[in-house]
C-alpha atoms as a PDB file:
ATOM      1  CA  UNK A   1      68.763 106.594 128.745  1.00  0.00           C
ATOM      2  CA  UNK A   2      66.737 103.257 128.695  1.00  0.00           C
ATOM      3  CA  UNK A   3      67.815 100.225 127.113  1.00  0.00           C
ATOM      4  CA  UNK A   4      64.972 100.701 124.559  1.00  0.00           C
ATOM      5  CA  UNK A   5      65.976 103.922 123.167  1.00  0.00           C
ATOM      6  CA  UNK A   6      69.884 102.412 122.340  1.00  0.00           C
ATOM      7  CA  UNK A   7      68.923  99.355 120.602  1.00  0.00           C
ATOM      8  CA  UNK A   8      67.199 101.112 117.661  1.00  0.00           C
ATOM      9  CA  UNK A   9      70.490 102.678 117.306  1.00  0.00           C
ATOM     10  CA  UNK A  10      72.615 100.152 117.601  1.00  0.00           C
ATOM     11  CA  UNK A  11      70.462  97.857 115.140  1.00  0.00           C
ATOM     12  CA  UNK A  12      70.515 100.974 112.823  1.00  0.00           C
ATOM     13  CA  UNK A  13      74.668 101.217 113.340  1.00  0.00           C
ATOM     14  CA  UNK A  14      74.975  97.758 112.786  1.00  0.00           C
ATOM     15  CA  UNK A  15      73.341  98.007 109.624  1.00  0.00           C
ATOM     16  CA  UNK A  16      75.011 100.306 108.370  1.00  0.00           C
ATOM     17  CA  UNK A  17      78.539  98.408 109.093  1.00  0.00           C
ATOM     18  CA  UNK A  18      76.891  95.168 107.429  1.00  0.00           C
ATOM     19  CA  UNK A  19      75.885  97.466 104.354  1.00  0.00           C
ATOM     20  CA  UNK A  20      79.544  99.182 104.096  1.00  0.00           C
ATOM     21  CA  UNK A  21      80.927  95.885 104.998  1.00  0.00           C
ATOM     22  CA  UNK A  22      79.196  94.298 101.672  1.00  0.00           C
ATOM     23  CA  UNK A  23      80.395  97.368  99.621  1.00  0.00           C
ATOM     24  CA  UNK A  24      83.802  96.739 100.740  1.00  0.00           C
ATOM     25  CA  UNK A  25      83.486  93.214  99.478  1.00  0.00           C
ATOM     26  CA  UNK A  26      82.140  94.548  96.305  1.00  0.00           C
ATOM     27  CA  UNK A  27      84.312  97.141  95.673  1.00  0.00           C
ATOM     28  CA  UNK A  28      87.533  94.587  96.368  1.00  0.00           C
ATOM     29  CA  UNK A  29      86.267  92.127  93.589  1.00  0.00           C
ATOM     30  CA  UNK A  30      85.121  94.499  91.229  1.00  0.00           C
ATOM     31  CA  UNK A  31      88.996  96.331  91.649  1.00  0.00           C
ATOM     32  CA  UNK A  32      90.570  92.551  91.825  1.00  0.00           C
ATOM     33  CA  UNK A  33      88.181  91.952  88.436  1.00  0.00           C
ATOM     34  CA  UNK A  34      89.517  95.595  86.933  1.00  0.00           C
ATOM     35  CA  UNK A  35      92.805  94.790  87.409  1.00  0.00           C
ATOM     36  CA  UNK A  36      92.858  91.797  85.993  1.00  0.00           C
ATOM     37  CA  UNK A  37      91.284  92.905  82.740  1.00  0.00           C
ATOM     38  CA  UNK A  38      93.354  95.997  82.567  1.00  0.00           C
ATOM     39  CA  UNK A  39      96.383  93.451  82.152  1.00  0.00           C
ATOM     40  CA  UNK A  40      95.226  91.682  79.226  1.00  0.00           C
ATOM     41  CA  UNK A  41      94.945  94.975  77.576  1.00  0.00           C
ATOM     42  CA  UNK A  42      98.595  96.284  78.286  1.00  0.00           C
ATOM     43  CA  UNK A  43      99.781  93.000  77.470  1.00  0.00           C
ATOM     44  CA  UNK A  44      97.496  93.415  74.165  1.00  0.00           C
ATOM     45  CA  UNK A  45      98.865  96.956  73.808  1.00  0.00           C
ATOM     46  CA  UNK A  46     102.219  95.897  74.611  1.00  0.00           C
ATOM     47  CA  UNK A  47     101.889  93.451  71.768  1.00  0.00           C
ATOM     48  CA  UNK A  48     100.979  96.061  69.359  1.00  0.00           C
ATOM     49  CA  UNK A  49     103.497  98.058  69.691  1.00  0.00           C
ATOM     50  CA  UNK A  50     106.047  95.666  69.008  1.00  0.00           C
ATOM     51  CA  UNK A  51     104.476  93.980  65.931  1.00  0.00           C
ATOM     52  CA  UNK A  52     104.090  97.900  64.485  1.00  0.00           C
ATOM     53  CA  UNK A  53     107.895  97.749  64.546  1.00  0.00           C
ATOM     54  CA  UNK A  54     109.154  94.868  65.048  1.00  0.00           C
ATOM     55  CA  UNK A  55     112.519  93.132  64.934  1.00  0.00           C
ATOM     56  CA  UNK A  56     113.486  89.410  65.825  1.00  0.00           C
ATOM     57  CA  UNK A  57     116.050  88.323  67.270  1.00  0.00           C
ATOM     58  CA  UNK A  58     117.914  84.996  69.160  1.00  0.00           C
ATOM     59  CA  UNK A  59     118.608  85.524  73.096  1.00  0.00           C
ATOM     60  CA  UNK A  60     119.594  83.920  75.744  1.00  0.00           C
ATOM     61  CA  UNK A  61     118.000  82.953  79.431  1.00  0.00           C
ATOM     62  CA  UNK A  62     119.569  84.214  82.447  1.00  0.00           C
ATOM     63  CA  UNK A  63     117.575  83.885  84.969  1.00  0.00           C
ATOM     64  CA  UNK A  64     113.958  81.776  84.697  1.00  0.00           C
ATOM     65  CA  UNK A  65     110.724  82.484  86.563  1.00  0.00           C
ATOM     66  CA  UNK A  66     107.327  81.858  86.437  1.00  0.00           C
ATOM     67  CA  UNK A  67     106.392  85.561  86.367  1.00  0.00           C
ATOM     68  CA  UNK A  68     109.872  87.074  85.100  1.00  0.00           C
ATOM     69  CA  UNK A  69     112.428  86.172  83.362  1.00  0.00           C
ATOM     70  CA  UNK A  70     115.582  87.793  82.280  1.00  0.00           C
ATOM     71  CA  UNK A  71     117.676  87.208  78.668  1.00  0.00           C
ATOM     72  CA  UNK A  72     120.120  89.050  76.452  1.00  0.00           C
ATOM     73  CA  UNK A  73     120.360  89.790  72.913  1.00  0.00           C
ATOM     74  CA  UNK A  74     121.592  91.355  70.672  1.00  0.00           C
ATOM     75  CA  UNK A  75     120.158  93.884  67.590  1.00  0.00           C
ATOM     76  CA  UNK A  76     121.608  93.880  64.534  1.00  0.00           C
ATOM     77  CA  UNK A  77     123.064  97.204  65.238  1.00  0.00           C
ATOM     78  CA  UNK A  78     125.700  95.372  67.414  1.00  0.00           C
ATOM     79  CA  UNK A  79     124.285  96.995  70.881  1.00  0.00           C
ATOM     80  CA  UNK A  80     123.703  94.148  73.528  1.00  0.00           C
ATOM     81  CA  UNK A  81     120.690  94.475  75.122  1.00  0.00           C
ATOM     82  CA  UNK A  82     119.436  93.063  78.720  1.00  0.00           C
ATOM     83  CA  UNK A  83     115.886  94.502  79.033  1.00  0.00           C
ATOM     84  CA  UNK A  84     115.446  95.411  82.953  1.00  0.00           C
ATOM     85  CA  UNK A  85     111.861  94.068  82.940  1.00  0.00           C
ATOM     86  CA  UNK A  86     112.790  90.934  81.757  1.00  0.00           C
ATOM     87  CA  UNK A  87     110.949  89.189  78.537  1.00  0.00           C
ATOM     88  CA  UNK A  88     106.997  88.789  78.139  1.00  0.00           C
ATOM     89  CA  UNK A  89     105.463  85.403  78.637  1.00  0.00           C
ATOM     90  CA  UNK A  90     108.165  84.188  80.269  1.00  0.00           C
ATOM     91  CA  UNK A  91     106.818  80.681  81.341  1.00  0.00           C
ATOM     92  CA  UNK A  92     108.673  77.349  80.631  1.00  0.00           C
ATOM     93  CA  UNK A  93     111.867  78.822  80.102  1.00  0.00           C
ATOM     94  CA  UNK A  94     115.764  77.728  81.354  1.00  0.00           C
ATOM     95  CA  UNK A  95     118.533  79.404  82.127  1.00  0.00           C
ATOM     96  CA  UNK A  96     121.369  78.849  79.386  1.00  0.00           C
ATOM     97  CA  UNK A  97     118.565  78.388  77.123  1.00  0.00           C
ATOM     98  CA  UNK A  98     118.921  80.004  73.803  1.00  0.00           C
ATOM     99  CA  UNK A  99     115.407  81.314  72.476  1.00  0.00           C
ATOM    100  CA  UNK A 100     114.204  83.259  69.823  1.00  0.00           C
ATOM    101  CA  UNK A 101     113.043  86.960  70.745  1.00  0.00           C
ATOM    102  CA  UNK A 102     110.455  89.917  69.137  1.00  0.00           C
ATOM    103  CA  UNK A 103     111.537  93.159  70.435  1.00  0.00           C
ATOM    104  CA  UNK A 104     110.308  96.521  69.566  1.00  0.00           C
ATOM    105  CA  UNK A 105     113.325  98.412  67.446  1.00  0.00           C
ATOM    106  CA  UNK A 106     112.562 101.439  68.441  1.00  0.00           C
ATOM    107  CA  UNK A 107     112.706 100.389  72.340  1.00  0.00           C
ATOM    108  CA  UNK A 108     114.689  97.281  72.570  1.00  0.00           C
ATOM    109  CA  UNK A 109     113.575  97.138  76.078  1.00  0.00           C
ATOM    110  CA  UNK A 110     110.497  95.842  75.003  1.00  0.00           C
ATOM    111  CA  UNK A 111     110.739  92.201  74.766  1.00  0.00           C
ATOM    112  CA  UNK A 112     108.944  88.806  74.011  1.00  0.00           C
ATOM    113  CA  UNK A 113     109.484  85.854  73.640  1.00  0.00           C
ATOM    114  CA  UNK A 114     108.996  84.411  69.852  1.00  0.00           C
ATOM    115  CA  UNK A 115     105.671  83.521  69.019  1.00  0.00           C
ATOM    116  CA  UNK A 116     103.672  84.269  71.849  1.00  0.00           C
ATOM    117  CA  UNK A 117     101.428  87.209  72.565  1.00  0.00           C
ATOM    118  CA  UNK A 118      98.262  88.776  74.937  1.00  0.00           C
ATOM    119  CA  UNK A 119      96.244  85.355  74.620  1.00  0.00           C
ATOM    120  CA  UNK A 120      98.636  83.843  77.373  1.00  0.00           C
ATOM    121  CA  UNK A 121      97.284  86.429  79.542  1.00  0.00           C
ATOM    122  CA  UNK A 122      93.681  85.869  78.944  1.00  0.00           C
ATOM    123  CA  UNK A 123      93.366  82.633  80.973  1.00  0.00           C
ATOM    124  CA  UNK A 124      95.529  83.733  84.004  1.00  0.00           C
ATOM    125  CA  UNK A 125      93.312  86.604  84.301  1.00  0.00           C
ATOM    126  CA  UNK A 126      89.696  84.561  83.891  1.00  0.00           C
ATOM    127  CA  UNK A 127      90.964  82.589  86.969  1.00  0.00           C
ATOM    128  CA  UNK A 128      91.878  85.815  88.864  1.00  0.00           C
ATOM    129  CA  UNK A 129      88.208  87.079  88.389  1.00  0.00           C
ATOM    130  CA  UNK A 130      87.193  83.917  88.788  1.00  0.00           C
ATOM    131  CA  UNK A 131      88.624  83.220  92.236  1.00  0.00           C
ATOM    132  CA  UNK A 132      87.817  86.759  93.450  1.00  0.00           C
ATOM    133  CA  UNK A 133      84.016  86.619  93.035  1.00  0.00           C
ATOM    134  CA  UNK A 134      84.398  82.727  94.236  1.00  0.00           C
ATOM    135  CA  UNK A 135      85.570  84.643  97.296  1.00  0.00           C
ATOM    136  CA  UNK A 136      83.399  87.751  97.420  1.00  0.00           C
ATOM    137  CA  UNK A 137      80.037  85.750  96.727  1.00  0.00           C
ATOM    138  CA  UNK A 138      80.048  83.670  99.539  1.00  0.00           C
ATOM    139  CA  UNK A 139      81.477  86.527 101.879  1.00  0.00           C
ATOM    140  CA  UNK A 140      78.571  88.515 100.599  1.00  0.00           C
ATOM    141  CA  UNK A 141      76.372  85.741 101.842  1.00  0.00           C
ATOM    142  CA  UNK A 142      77.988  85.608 105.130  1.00  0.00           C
ATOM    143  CA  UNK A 143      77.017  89.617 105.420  1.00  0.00           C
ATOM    144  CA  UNK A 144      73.524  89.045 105.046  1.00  0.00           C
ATOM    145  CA  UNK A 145      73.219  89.785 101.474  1.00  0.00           C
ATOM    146  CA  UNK A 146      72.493  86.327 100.421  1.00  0.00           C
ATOM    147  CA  UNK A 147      71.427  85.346  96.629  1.00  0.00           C
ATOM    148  CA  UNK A 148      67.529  85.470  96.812  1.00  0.00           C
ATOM    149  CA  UNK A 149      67.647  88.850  97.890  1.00  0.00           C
ATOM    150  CA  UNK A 150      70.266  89.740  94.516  1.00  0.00           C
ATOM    151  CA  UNK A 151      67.427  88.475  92.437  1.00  0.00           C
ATOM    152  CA  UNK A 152      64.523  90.000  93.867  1.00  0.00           C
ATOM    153  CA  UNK A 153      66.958  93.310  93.587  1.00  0.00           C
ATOM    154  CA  UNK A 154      67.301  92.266  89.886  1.00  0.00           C
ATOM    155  CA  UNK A 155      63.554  91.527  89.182  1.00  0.00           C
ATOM    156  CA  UNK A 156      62.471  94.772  90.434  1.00  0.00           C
ATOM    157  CA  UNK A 157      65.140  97.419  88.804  1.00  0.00           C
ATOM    158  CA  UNK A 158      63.771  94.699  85.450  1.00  0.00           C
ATOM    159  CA  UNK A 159      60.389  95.358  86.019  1.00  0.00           C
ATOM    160  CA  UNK A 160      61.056  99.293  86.574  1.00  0.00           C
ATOM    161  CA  UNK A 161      62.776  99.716  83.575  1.00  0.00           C
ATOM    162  CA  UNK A 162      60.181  97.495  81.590  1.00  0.00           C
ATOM    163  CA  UNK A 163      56.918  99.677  82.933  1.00  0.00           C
ATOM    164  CA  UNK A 164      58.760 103.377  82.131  1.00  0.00           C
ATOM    165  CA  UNK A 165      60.312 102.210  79.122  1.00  0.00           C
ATOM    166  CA  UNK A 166      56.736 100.339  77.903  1.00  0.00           C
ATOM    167  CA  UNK A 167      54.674 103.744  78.674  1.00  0.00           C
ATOM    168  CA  UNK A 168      53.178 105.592  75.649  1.00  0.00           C
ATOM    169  CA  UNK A 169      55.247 108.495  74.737  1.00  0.00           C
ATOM    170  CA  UNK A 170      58.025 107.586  76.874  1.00  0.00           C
ATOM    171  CA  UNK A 171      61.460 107.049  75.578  1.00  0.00           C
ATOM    172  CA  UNK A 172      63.302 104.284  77.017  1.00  0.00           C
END
């Protein structure tokens, strides 16, 4: 075969690795972005569940970490309990530290701490999408997808939609 007949096909296969290339990149932020949002709302349902049965309690630290964080209490039916996920919102606390605790009766093992709830999550989570696009846009970019061509994309499905849905006797 000539040289001319392969480079058509190689341009063509190297499109085609740019293209799935830029999906991957889309896909991974748009999971990243998922992810994140699907974390406010089990810390949200989390929180739900607890105030619909609540009980409140003091505990105390054992261990202290930025994402988990360990304490023991104890419910007024006398049972000690050490929950083995730890406490929600578990920043800014010490070991030894004696804190004040909202735990679900029904499941003891379900666990936060005092006055806090699924808005702590909300900014954590803003920065996660936030950092993951920061990432992905640019990347995009590099993969020959830059912006211009997004918004000519954009303008056109727009103008589609306008033109079908503006047509007498056509539902939009």
């Amino acid at each position: 075969m000539s040289e001319t007949s392969q480079s058509p096909r190689t341009e063509q296969r190297q499109a085609v690795q740019w293209r799935r290339a830029r999906l991957g990149i889309v896909i991974a932020a748009a999971s990243v972005s998922f992810l994140a949002v699907l974390l406010v709302l089990a810390a949200w349902r989390d929180d739900h569940l607890i105030n619909a049965d609540r009980g409140v309690t003091s505990a105390e630290v054992l261990s202290a970490g930025t994402l988990r964080s360990a304490v023991i209490f104890v419910t007024p039916d006398g049972e000690t309990h050490n929950p083995k996920t730890g406490v929600l919102y578990p920043t800014k606390l010490t070991v030894g530290e004696r804190i004040n605790v909202e735990y679900r009766r029904s499941d003891p093992d379900l666990v936060r701490v005092a006055g806090r709830d699924a808005r702590v999550a909300i900014i954590p989570a803003l920065s996660v999408i936030v950092v993951s696009w920061a990432i992905a846009i640019p990347a995009l970019w590099l993969c020959g997808s830059p912006p211009t061509r997004w918004l000519r994309a954009a303008r056109t499905r727009l103008r589609g939609v306008r033109t079908r849905s503006s047509r007498p006797g056509v539902a939009g």
